[in-house]
Protein backbone atom coordinates (compact mmCIF):
# COMPACT_ATOMS: atom_id res chain seq x y z
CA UNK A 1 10.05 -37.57 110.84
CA UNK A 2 9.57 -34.21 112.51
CA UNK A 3 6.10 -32.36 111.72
CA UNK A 4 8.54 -29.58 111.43
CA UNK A 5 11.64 -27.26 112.45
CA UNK A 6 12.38 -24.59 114.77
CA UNK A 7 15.24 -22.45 113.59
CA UNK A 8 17.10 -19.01 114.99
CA UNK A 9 16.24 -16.03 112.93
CA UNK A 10 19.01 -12.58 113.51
CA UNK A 11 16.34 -9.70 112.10
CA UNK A 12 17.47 -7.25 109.42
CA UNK A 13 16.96 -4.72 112.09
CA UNK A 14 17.81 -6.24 115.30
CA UNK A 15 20.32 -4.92 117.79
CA UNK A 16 23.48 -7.34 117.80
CA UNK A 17 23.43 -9.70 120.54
CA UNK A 18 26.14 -10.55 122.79
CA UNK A 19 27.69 -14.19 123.16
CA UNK A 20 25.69 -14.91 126.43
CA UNK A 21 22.17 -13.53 124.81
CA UNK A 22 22.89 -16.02 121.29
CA UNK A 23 23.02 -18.68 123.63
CA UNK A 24 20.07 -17.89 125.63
CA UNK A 25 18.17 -16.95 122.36
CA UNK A 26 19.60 -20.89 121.02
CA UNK A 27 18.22 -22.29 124.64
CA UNK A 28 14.76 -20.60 123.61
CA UNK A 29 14.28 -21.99 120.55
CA UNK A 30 15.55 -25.70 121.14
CA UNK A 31 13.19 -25.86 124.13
CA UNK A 32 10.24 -24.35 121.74
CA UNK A 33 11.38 -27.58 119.42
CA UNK A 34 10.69 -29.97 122.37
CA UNK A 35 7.65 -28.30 123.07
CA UNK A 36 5.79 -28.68 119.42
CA UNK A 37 7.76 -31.84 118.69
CA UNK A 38 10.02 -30.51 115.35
CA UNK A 39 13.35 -30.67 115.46
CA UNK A 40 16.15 -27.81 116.10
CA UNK A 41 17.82 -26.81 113.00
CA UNK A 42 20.03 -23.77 114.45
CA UNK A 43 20.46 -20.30 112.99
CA UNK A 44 18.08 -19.80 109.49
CA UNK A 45 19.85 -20.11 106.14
CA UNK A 46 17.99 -18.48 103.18
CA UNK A 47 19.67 -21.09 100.78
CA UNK A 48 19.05 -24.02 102.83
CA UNK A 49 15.80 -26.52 101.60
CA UNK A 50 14.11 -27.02 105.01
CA UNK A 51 11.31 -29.39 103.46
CA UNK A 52 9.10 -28.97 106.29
CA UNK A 53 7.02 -26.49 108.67
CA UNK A 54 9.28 -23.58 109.82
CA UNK A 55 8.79 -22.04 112.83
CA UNK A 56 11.31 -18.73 113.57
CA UNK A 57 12.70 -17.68 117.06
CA UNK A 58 13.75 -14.06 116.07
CA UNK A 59 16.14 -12.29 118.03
CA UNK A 60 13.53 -8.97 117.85
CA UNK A 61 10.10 -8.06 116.55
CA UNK A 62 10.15 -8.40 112.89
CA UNK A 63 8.88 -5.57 110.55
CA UNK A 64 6.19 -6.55 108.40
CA UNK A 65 7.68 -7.08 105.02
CA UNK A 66 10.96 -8.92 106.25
CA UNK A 67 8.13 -11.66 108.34
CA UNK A 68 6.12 -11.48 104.63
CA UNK A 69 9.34 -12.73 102.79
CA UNK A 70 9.86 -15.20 105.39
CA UNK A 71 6.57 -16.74 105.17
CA UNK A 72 5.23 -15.83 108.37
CA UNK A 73 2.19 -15.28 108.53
CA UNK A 74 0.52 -15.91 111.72
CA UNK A 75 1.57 -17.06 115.60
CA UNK A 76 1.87 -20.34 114.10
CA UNK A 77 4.75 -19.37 112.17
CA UNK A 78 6.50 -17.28 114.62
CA UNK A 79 7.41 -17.05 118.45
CA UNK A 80 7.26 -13.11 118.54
CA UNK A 81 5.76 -10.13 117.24
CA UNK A 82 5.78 -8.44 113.70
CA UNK A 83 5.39 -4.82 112.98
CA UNK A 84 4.15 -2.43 110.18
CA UNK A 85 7.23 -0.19 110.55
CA UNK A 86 10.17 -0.15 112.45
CA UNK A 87 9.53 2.75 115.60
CA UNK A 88 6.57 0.25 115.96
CA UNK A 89 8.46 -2.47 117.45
CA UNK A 90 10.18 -0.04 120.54
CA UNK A 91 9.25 2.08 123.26
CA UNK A 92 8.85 4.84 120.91
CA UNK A 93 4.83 4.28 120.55
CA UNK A 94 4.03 5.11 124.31
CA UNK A 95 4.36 8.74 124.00
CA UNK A 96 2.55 11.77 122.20
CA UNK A 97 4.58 14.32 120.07
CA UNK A 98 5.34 17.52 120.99
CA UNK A 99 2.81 18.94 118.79
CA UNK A 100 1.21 18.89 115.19
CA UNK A 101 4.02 20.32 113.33
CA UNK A 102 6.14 17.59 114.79
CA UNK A 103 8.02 15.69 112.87
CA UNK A 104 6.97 11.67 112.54
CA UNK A 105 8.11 8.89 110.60
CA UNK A 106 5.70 6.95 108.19
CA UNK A 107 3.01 5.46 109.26
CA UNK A 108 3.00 7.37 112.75
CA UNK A 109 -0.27 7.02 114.94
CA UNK A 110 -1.79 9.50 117.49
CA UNK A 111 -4.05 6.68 118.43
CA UNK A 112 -1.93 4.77 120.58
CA UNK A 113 -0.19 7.23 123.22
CA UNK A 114 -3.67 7.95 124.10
CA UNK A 115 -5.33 4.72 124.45
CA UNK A 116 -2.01 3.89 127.05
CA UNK A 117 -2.20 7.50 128.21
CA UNK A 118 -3.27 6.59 131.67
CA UNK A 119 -0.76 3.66 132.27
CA UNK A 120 2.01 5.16 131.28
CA UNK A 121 4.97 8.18 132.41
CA UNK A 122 4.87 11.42 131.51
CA UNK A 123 6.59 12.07 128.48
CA UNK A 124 7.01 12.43 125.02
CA UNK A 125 8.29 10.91 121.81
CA UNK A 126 10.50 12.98 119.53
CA UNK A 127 12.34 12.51 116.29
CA UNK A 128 14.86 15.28 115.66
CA UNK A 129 16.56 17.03 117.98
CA UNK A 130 14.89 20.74 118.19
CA UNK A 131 11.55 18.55 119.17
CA UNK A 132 13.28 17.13 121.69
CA UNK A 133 14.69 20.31 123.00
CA UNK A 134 11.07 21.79 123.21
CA UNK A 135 9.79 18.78 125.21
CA UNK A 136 12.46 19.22 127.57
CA UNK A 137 12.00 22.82 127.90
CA UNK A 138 7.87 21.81 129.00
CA UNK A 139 9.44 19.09 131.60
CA UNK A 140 12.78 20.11 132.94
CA UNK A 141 10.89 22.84 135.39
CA UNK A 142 8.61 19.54 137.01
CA UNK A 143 12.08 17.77 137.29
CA UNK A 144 14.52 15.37 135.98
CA UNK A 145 14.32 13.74 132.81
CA UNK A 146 14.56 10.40 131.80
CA UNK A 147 16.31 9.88 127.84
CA UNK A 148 15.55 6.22 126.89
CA UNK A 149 16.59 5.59 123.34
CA UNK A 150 14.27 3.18 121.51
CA UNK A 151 16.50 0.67 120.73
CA UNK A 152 17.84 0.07 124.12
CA UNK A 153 17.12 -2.86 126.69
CA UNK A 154 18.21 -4.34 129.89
CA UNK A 155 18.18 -0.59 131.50
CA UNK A 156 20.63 0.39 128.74
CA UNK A 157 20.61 3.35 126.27
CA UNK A 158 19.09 5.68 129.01
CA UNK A 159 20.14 9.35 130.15
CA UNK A 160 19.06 11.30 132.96
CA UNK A 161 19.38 15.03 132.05
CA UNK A 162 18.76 17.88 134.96
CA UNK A 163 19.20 20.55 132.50
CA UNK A 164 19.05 22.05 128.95
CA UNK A 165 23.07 22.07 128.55
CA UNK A 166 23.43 18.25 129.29
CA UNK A 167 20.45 17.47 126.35
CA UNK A 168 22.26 19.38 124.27
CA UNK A 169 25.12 16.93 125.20
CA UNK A 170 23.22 14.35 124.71
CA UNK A 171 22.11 15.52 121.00
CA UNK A 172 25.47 15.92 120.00
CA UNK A 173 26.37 12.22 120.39
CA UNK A 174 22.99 10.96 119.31
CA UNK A 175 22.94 9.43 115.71
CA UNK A 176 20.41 11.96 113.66
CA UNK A 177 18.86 9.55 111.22
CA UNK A 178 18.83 6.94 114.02
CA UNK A 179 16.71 9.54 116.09
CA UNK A 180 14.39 9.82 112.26
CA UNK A 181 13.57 6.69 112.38
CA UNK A 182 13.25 5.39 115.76
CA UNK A 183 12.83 8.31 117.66
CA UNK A 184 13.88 9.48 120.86
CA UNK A 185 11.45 9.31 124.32
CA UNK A 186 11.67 11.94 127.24
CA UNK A 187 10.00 10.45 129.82
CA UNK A 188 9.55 11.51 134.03
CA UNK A 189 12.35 10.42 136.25
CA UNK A 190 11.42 7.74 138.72
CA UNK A 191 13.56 6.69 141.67
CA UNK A 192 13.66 3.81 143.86
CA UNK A 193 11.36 2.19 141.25
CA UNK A 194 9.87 -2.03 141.52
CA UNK A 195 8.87 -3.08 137.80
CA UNK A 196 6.91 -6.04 138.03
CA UNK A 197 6.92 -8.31 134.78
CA UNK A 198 3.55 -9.46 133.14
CA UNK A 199 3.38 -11.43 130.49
CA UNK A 200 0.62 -13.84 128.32
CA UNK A 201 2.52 -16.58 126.49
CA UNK A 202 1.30 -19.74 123.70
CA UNK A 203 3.10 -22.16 122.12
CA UNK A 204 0.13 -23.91 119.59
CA UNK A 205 -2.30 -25.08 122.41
CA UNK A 206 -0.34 -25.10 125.56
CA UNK A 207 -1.34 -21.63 126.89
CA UNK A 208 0.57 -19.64 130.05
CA UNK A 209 -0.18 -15.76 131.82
CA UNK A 210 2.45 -14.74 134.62
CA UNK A 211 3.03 -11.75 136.83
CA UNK A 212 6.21 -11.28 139.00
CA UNK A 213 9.47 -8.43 139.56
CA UNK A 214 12.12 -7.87 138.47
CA UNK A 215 15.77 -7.71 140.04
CA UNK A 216 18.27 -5.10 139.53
CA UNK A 217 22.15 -6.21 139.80
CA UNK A 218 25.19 -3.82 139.43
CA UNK A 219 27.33 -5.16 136.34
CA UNK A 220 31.04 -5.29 136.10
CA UNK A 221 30.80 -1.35 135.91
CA UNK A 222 28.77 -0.66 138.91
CA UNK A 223 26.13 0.26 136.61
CA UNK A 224 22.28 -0.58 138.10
CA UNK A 225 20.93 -3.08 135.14
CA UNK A 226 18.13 -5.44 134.59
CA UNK A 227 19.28 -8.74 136.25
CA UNK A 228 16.62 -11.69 135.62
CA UNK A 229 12.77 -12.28 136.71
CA UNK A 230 11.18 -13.92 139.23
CA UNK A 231 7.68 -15.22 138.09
CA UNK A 232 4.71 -17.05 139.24
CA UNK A 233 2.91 -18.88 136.27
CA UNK A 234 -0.25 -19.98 135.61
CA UNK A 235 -2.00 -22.21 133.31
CA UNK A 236 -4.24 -20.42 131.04
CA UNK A 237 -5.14 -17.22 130.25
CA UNK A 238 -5.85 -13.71 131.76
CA UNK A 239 -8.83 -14.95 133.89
CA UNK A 240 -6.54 -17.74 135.20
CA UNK A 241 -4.21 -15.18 136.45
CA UNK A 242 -6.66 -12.76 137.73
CA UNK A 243 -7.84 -15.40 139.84
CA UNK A 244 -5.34 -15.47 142.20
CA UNK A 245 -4.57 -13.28 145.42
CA UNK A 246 -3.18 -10.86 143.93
CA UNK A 247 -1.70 -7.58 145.62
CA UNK A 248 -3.41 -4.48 144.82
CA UNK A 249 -0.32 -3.52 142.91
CA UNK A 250 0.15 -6.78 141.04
CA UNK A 251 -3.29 -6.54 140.01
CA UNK A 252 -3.25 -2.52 138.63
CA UNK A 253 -0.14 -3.84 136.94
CA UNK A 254 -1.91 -6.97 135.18
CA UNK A 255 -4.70 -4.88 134.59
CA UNK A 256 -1.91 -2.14 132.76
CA UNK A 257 -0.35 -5.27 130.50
CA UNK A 258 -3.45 -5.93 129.34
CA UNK A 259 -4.02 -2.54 127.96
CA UNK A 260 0.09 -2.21 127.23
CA UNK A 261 2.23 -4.85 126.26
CA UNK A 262 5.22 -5.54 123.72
CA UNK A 263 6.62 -8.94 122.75
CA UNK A 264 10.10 -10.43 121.66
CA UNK A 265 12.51 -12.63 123.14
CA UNK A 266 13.96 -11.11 126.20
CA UNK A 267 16.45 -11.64 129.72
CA UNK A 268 12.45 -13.59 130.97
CA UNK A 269 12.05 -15.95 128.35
CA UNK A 270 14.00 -18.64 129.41
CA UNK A 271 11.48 -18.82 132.61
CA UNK A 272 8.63 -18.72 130.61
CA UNK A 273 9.36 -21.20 128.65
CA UNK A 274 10.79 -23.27 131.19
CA UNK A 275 7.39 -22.87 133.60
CA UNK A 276 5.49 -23.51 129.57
CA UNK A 277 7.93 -26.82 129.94
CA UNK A 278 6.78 -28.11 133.33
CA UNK A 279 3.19 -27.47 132.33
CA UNK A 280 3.88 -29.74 129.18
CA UNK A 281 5.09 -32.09 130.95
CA UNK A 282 2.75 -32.51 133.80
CA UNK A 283 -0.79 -31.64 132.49
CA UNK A 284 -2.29 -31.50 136.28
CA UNK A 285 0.05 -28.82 137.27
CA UNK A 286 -1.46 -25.32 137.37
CA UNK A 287 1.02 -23.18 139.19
CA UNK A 288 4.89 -23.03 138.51
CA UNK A 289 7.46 -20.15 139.86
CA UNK A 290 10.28 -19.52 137.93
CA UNK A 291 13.19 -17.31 137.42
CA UNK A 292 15.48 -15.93 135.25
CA UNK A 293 18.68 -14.61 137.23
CA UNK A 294 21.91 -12.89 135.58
CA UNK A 295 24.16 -12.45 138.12
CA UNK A 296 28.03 -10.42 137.49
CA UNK A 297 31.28 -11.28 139.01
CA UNK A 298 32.94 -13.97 139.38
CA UNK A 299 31.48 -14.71 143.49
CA UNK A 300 28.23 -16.12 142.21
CA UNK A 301 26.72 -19.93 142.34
CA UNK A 302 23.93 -21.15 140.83
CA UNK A 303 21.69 -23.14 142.73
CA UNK A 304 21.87 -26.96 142.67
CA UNK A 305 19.17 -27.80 140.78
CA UNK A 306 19.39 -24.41 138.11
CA UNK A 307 19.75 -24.86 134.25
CA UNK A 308 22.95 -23.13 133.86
CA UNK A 309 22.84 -21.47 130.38
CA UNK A 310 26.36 -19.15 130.49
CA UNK A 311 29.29 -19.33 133.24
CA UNK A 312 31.67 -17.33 131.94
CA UNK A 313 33.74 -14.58 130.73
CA UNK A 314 32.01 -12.58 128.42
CA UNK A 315 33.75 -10.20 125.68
CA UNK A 316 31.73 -7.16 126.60
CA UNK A 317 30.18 -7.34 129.76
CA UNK A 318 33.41 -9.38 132.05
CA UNK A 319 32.66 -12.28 134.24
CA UNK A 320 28.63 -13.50 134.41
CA UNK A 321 26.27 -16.21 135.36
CA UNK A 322 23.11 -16.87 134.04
CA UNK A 323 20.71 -19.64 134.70
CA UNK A 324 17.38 -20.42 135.07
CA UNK A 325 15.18 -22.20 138.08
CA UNK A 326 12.25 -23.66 138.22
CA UNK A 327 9.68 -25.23 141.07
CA UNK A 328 7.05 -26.73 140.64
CA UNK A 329 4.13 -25.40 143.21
CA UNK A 330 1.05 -26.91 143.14
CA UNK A 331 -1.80 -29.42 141.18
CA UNK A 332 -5.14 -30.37 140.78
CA UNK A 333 -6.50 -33.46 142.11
């Protein structure tokens, strides 16, 4: 008999996933099962008996009470992140407010934007829409603006705005009580920009760090989106990683995660569990690459040895590919 089960969870306030992502988020959890030997029991019922260790693969960051309820109450309960409120768990956190009359939800902070001050954009975080008019007023005459709504992903739910008319715009259309409680972040314009992925994963002993970039597709739209990770793995933690040759960048960026990082199931997970896999399975190993690739269109391969995890035609986003690769690089002894 298993020591346990591994089981779905869809959070009271996640975003709704598409077909492809339920099936990546199902991948996830079944190869988490493997991993700490209890068995797959598919998406959580509240009514069902599970007589046995739960473990939850949410499709977000939980909020505090909802992970309470469930039980969970540590990283042994949960493959994620759990927050005191809802803005907590997005984007909105990186920035400052426009000022001290600004409005803020419950439980807001002034602590964090300025730890992360110095590793993050310009910007701010708003939540109504004459605060959000002010901060563009202080940034539209140093450029561009970048609108990312909190609840976005994937390079979704983002604006560029070159002037006060096209906010305005942009207000009109944006959900008011959505704004109240998750807020709204102005942030710099970049161009031509690299984002390199760092991450520090466990699953009960078996411990991983990676660092690696990210690829940018067009989808079915000709829209520029987040298309899949390419990472190099290591075994262990943040010393393990930092003692590689880095590039100067990928080490200012490691150093930046450290200070600045978020957590919950995402287009990189199925590498990072997949490289978690291969150190499992080969306890000598101490380097694996992996990637996560999304590719759209219906001209698009996997390789031969990929784990294909959607070919298909999906509902919203029109013909994709996704699949995950993994090699194995190199051992001691």
């Amino acid at each position: 008999m298993a020591r346990g089960v591994v089981v779905v969870y869809f959070s009271r306030l996640g975003g709704r996933l598409r077909g492809d992502q339920k099936i990546m988020l199902d991948a996830d959890a079944q190869l988490i099962a493997k991993l700490k030997g209890y068995d797959f029991r598919g998406h959580y019922e509240a009514a069902h008996d599970y007589s046995a260790s739960i473990f939850f693969v949410p499709d977000d960051v939980l909020v505090r009470e909802e992970a309470s309820v469930l039980g969970i109450r540590g990283p042994n309960d949960v493959y994620g992140g759990v927050a005191p409120h809802p803005f907590v768990k997005t984007k909105a956190i990186t920035h400052q407010l426009i000022d001290s009359d600004a409005q803020r939800p419950q439980g807001w902070s002034a602590a964090f934007a300025e730890k992360v001050r110095d590793v993050t954009l310009a910007g701010y975080t708003v939540f109504n829409a004459e605060d959000a008019r002010l901060a563009a007023q202080r940034m539209l005459h140093r450029g561009p603006v970048r609108l990312k709504q909190p609840l976005g992903a994937s390079g979704r739910g983002q604006t560029l705005v070159t002037t006060l008319d096209q906010l305005e715009r942009f207000l009109q259309q944006f959900d008011a009580d959505e704004m109240a409680t998750y807020g709204l972040v102005l942030e710099e314009n970049l161009r031509e920009v690299t984002t390199l992925s760092v991450g520090h994963i466990a699953v009960d002993s078996l411990i991983m760090t990676y660092y690696g970039t990210q690829r940018r597709v067009q989808d079915n739209d000709g829209r520029a989106i987040y298309g899949g990770s390419g990472l190099v793995c290591v075994r262990g933690g943040w010393e393990a990683l930092e003692a590689l040759a880095l590039t100067p960048e990928s080490r200012a960026a490691v150093a930046q995660a450290k200070l600045y990082a978020s957590w919950r199931a995402g287009g990189a997970s199925s590498a990072e569990l997949a490289a978690l896999a291969a150190f499992a399975q080969n306890p000598a190993l101490q380097i694996v690459e992996a990637s996560a690739v999304e590719e759209f269109g219906r001209d698009h391969e996997a390789p031969a040895d990929a784990i294909i995890h959607f070919a298909g035609e999906d509902p919203q986003l029109g013909p994709l590919l996704r699949y995950t690769v993994v090699k194995r690089k190199s051992s001691t002894g």
